[in-house]
N, C-alpha and C. Protein backbone atom coordinates (compact mmCIF):
# COMPACT_ATOMS: atom_id res chain seq x y z
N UNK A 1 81.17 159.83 -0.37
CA UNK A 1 80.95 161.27 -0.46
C UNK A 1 80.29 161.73 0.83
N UNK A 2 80.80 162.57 1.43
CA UNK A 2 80.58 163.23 2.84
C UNK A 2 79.88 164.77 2.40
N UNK A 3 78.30 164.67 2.76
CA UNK A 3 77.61 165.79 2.25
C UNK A 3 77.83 166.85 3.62
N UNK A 4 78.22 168.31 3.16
CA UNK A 4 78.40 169.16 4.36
C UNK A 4 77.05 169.81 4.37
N UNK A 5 76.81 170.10 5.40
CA UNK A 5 75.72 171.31 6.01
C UNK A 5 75.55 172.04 5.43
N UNK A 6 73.97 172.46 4.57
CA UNK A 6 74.08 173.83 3.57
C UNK A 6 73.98 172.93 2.31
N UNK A 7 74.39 171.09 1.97
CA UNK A 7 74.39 170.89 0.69
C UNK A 7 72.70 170.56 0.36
N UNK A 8 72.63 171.20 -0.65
CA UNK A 8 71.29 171.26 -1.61
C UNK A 8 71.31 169.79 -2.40
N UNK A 9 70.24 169.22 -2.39
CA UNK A 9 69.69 167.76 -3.11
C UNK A 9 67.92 168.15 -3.60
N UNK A 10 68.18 168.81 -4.94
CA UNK A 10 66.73 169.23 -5.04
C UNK A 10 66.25 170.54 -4.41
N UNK A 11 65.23 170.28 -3.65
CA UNK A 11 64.41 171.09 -2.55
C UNK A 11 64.93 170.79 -0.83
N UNK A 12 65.99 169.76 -0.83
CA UNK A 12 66.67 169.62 0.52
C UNK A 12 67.82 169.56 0.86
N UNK A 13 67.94 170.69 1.99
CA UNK A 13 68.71 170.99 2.61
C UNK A 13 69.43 170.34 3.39
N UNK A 14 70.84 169.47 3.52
CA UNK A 14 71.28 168.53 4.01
C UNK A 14 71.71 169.75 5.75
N UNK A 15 71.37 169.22 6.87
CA UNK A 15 71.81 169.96 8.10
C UNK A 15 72.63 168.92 8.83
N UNK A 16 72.57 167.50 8.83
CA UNK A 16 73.94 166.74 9.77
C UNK A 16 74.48 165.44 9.25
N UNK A 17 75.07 165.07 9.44
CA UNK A 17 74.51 162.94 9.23
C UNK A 17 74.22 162.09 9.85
N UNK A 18 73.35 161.30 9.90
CA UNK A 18 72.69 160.23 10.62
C UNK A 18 73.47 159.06 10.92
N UNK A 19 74.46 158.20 10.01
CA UNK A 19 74.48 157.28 9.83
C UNK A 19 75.51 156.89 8.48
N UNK A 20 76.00 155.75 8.30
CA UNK A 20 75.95 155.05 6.88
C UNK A 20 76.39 153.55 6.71
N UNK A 21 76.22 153.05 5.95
CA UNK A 21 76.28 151.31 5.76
C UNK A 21 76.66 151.50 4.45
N UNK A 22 76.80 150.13 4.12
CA UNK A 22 77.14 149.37 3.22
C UNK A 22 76.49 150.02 1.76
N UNK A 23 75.48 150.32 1.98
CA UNK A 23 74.63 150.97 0.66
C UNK A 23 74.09 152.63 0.59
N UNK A 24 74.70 153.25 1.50
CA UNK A 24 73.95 154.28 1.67
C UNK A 24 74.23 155.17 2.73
N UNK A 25 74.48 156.32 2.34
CA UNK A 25 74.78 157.46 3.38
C UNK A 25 73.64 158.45 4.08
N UNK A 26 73.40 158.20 5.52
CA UNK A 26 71.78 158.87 5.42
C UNK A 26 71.95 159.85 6.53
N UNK A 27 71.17 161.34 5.70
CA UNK A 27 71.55 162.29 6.13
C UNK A 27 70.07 162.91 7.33
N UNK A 28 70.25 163.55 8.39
CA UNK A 28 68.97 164.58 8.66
C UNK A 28 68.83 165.74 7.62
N UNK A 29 67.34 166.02 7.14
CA UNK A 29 67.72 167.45 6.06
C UNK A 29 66.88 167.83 6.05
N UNK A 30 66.55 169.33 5.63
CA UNK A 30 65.11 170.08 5.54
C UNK A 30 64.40 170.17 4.03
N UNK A 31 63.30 170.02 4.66
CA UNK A 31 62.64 169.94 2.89
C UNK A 31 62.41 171.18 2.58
N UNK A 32 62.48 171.77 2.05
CA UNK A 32 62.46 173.69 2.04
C UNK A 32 61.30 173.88 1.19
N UNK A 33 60.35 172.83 0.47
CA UNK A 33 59.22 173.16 -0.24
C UNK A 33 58.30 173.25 1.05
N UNK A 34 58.41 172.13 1.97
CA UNK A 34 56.76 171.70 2.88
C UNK A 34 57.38 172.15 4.32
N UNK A 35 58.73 172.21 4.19
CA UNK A 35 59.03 173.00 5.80
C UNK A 35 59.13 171.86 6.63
N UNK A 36 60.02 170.47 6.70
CA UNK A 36 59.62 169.67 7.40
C UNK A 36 61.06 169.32 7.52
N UNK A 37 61.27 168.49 8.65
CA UNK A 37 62.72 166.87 8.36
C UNK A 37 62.18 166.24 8.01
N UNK A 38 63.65 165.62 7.04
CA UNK A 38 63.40 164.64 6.45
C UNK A 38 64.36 163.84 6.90
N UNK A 39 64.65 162.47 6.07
CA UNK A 39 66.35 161.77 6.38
C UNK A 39 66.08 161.71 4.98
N UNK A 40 67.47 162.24 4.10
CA UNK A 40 68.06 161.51 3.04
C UNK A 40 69.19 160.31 2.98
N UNK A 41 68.71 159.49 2.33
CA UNK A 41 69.59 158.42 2.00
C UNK A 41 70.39 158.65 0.56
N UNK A 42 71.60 158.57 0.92
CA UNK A 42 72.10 158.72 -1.00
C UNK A 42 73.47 157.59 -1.38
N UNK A 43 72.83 157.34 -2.61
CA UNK A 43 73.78 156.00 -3.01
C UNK A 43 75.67 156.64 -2.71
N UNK A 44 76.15 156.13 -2.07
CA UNK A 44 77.94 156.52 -1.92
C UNK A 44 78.37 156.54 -3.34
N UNK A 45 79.22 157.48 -3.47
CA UNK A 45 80.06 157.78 -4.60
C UNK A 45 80.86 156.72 -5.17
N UNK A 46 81.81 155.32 -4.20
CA UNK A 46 82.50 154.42 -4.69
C UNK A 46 81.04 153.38 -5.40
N UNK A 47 80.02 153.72 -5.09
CA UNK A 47 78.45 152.85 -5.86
C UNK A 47 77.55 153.71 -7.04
N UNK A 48 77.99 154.81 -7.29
CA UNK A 48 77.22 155.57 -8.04
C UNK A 48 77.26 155.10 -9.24
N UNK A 49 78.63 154.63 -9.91
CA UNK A 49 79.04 154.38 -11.24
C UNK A 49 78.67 153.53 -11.51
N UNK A 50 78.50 152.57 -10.70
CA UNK A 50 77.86 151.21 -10.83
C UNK A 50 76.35 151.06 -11.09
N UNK A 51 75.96 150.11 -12.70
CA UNK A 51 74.56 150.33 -12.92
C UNK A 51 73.68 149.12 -11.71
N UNK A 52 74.41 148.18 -11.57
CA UNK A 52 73.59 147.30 -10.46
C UNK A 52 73.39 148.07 -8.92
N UNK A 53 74.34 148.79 -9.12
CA UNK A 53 74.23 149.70 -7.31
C UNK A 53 72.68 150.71 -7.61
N UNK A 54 73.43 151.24 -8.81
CA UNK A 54 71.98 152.23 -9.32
C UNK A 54 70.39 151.52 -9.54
N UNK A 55 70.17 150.07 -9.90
CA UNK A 55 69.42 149.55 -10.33
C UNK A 55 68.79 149.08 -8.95
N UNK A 56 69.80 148.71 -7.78
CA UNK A 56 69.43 148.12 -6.73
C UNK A 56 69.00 149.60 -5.55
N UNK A 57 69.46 150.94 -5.61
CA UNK A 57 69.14 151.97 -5.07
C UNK A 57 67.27 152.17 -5.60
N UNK A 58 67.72 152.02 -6.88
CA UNK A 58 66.35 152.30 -7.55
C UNK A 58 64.89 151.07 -7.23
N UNK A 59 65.47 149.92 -6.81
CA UNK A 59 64.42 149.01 -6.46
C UNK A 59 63.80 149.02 -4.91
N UNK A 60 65.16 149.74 -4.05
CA UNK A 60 64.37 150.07 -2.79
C UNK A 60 63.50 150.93 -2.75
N UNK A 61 63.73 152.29 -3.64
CA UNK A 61 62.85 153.01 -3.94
C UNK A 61 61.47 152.70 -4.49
N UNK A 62 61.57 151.89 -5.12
CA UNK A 62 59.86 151.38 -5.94
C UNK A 62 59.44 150.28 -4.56
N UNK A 63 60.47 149.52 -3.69
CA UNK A 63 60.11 148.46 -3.10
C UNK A 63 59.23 149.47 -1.62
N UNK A 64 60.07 150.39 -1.52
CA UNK A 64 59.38 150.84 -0.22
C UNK A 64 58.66 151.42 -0.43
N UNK A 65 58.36 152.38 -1.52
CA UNK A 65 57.02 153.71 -1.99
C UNK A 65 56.02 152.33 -1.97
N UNK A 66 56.11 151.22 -2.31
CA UNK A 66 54.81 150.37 -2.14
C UNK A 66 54.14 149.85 -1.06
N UNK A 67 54.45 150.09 -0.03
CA UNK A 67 54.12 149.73 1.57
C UNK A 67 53.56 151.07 2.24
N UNK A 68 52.67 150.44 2.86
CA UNK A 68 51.99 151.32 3.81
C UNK A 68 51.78 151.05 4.63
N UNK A 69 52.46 150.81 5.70
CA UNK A 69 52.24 150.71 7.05
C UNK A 69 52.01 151.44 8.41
N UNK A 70 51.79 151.48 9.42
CA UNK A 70 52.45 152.29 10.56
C UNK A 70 53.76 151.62 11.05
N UNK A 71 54.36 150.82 10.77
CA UNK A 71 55.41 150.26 11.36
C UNK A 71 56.18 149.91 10.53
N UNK A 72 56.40 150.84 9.14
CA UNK A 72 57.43 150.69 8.09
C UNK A 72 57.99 152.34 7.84
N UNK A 73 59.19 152.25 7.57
CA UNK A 73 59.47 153.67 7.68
C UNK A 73 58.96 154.38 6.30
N UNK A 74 58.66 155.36 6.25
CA UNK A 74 57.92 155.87 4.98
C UNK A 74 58.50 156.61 3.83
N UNK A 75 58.87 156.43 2.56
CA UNK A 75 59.38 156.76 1.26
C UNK A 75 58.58 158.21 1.05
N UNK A 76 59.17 158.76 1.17
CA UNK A 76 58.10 160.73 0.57
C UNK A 76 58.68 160.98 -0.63
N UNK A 77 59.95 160.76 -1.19
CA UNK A 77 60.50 161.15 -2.51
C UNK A 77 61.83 160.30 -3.04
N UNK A 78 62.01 160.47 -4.39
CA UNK A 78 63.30 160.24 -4.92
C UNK A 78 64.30 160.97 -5.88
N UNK A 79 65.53 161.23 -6.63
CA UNK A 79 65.84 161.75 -7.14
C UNK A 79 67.10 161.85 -7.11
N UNK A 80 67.50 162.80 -7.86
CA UNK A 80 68.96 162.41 -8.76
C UNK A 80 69.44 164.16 -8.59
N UNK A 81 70.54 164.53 -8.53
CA UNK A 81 71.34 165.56 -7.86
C UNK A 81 72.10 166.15 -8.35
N UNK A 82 72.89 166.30 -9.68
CA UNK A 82 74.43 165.77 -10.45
C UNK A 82 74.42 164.49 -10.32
N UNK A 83 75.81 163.89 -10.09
CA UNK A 83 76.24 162.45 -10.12
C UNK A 83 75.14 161.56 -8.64
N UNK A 84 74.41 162.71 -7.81
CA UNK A 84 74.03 162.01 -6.67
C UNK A 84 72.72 161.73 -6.67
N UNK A 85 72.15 160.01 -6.63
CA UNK A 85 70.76 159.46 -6.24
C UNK A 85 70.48 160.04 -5.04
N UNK A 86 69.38 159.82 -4.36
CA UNK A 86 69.05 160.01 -3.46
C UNK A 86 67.68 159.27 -2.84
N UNK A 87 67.47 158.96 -1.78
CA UNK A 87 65.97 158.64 -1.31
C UNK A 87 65.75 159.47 -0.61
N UNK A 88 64.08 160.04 -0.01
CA UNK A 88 63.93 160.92 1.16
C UNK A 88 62.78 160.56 1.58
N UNK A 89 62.89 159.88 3.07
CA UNK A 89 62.27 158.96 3.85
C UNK A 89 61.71 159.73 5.63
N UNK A 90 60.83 159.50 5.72
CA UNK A 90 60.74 160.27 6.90
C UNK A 90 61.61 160.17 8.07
N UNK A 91 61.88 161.18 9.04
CA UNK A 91 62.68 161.42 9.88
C UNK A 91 61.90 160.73 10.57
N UNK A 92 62.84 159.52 11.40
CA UNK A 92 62.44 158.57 12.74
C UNK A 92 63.51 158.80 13.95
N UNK A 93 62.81 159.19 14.67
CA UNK A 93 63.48 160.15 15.48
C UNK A 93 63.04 158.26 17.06
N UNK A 94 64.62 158.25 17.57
CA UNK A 94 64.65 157.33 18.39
C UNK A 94 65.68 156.16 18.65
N UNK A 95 66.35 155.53 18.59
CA UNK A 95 67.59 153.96 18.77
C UNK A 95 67.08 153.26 17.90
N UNK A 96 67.75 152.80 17.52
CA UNK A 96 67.94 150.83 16.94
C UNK A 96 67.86 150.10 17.78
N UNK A 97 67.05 149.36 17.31
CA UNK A 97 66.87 147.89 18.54
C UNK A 97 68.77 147.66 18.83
N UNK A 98 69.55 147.80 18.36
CA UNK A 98 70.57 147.17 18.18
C UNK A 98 71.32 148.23 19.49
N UNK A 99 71.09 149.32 19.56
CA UNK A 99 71.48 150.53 20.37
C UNK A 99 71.07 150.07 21.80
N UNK A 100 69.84 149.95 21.64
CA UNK A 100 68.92 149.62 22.82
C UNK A 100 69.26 148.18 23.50
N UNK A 101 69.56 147.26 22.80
CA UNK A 101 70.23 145.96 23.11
C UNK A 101 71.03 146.48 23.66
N UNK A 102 72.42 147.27 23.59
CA UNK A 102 73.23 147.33 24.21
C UNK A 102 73.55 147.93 25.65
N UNK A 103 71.90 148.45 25.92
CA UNK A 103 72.23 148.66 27.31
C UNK A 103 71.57 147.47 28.62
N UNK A 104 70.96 146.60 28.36
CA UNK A 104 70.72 144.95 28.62
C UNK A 104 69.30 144.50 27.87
N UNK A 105 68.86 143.20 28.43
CA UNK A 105 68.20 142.23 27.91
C UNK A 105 66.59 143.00 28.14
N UNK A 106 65.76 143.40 27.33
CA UNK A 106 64.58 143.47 26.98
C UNK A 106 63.62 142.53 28.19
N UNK A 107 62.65 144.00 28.93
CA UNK A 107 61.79 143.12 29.45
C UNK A 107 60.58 142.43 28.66
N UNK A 108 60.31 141.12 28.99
CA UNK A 108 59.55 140.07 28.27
C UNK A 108 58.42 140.76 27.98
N UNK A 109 57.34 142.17 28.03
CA UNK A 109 56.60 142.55 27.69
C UNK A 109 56.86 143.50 27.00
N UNK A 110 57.92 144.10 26.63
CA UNK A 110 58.70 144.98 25.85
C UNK A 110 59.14 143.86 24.51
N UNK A 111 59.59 142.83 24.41
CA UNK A 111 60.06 141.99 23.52
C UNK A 111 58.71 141.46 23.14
N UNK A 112 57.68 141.34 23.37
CA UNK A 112 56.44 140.94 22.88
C UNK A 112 55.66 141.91 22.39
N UNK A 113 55.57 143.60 22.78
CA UNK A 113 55.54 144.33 22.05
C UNK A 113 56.30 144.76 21.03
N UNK A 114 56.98 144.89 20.92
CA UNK A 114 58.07 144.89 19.66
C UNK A 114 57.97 144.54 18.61
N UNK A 115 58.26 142.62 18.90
CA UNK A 115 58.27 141.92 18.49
C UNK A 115 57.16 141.63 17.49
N UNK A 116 55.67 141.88 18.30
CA UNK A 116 54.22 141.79 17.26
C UNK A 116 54.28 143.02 16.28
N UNK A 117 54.83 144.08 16.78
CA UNK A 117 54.78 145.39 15.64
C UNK A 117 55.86 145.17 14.60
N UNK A 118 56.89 144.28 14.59
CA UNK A 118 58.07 144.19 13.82
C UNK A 118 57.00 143.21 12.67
N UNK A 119 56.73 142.06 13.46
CA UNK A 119 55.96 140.90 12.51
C UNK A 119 54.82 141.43 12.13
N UNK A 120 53.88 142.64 12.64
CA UNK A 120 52.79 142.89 11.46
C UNK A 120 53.29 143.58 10.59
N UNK A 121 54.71 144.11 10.74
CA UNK A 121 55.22 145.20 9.44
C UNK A 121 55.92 144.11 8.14
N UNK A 122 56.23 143.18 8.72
CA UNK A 122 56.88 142.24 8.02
C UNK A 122 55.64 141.31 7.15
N UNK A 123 54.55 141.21 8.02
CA UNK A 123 53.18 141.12 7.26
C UNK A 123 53.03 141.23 6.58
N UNK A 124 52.60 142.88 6.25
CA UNK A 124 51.96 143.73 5.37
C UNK A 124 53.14 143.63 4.35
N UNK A 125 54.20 143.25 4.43
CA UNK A 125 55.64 143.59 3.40
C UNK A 125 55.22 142.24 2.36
N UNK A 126 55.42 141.09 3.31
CA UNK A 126 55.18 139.88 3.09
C UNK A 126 53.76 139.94 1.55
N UNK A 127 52.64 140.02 2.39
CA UNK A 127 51.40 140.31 1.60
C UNK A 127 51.33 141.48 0.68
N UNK A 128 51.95 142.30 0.71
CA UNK A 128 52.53 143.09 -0.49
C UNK A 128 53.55 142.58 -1.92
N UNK A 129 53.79 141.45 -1.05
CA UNK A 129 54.66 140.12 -2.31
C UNK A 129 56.75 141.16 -1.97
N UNK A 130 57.04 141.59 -0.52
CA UNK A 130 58.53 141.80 -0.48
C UNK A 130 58.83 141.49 0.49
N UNK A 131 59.75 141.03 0.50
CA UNK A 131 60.90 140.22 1.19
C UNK A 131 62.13 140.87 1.78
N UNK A 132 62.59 141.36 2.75
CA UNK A 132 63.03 142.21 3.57
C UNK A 132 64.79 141.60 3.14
N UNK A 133 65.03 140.96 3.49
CA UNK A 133 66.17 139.95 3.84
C UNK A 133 66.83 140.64 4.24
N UNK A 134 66.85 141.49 5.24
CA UNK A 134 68.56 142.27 5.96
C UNK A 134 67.51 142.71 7.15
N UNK A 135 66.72 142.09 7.76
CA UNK A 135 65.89 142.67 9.48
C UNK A 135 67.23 142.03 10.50
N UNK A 136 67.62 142.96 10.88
CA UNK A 136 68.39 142.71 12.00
C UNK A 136 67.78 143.82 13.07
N UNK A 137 68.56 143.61 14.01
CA UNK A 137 68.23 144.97 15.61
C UNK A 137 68.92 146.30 14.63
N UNK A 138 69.35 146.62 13.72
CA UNK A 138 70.60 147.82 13.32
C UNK A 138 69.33 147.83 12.29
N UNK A 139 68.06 147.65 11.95
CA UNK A 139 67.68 148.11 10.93
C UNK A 139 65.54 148.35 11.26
N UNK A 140 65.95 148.13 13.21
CA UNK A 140 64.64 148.37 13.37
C UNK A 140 65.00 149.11 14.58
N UNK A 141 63.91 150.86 14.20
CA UNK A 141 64.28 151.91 14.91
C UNK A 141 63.00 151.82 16.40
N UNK A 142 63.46 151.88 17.53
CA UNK A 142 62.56 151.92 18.21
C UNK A 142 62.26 153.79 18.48
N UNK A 143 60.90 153.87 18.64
CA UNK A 143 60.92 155.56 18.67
C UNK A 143 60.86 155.59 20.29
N UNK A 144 60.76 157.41 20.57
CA UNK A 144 60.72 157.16 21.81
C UNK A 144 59.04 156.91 22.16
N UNK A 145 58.15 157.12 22.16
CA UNK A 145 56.73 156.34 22.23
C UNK A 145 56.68 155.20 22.44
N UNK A 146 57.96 154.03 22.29
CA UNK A 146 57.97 152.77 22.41
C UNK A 146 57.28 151.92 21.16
N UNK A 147 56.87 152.57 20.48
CA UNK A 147 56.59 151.51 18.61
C UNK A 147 57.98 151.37 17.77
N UNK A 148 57.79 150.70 16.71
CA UNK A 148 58.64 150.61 15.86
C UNK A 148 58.92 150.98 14.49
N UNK A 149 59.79 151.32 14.01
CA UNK A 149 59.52 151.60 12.30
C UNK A 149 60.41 150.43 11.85
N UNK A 150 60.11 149.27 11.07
CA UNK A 150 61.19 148.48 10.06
C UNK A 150 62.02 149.36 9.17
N UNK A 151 62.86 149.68 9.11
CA UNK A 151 63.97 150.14 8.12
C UNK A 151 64.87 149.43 7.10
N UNK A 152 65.26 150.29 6.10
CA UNK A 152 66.39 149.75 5.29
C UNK A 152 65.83 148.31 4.65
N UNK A 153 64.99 148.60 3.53
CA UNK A 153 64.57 147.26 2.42
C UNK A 153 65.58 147.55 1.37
N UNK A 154 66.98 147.75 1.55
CA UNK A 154 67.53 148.05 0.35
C UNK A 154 67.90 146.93 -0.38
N UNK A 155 68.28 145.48 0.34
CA UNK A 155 68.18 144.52 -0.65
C UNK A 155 67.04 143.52 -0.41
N UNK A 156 66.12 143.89 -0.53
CA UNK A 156 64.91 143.49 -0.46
C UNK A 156 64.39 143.08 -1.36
N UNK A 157 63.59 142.17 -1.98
CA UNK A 157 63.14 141.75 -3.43
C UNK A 157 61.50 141.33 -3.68
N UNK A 158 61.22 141.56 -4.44
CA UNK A 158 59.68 140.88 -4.74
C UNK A 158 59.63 139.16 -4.67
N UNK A 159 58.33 139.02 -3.72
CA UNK A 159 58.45 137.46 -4.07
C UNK A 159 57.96 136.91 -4.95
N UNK A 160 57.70 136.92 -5.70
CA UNK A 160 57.82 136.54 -7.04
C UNK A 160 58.64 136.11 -8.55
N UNK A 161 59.76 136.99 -7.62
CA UNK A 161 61.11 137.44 -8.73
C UNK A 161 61.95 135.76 -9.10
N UNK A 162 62.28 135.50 -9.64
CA UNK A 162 62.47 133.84 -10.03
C UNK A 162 63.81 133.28 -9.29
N UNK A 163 64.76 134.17 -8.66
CA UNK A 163 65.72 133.97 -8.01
C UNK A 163 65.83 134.95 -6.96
N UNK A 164 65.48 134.64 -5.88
CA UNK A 164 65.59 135.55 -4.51
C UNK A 164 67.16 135.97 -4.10
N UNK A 165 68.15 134.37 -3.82
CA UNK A 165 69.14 134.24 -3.84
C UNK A 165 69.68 133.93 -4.35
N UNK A 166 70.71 133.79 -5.05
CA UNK A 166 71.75 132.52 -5.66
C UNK A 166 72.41 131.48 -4.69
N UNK A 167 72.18 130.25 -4.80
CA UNK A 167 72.53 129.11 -3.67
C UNK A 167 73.80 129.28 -3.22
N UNK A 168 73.75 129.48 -2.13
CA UNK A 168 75.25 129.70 -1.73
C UNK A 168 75.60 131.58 -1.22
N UNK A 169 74.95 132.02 -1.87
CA UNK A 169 75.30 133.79 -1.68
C UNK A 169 74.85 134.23 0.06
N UNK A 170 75.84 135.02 0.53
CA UNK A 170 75.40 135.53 1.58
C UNK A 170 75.17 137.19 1.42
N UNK A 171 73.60 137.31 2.10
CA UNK A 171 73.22 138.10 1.90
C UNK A 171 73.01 139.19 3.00
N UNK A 172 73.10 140.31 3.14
CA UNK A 172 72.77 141.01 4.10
C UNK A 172 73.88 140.63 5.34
């Protein structure tokens, strides 16, 4: 489902699109209660019908509203539309490591900054008892300030949960 300019989700105003993957279509949009951007994320229409897509939309949502970091991207709301979920996550305005890779190799004090802000976010995730499993360069935004936000815990799991993987499953 391709949301146009002008579409209403709640209190937000969808204005472009950002992006989309495998789980999720994520939009720039205005919050019209607090006056701000936001990015919405919303479960795709060929995943809506599906209760494990819904169950697994719904666990990023509880997985990320539980983190607080400066170097995790931040959960502000959730909600349901008609047939459409939604997340609404703050606007991170800046490349993907993965973007930024592609114009050459990272100077060694740039990759050590990074690198320590990626692993204290992965920290605090860690010691929060969640498990990221999909950190690639396409899911960590560098801003322009030069910090980082970790993105996208959508299949992410508690460590605790009695089966992380199934032996053999490829994940992410």
């Amino acid at each position: 489902m391709k949301l146009a300019p002008g579409t209403k989700l709640g209190p937000y105003e969808i204005t472009a699109p950002l992006g989309a993957g495998g789980m999720g279509e994520v939009y720039r949009a205005r919050d019209t209660r607090l006056g701000r951007e936001v990015a919405v994320k919303i479960l795709p229409a060929n995943l809506s019908g599906s209760s494990e897509s819904r169950a697994r939309f719904e666990r990023e949502a509880r997985t990320v509203s539980s983190l607080n970091h400066p170097h995790i991207c931040v959960l502000h709301d959730v909600g349901r539309e008609g047939d459409t979920d939604y997340l609404v996550m703050e606007l991170v305005e800046g490349e993907t490591l993965a973007q930024r890779l592609v114009k050459g190799a990272l100077p060694t004090a740039e990759v050590l900054k990074l690198g320590a802000q990626i692993a204290d976010a992965l920290d605090r995730a860690h010691r929060a008892g969640v498990i990221h499993r999909d950190l690639k360069p396409g899911n960590v935004m560098v801003l322009d300030d030069g910090t980082v936000k970790v993105m996208d815990f959508g299949i992410a799991r508690a460590a605790d949960e009695s089966s992380i993987t199934q032996h053999g499953m490829l994940v992410g």
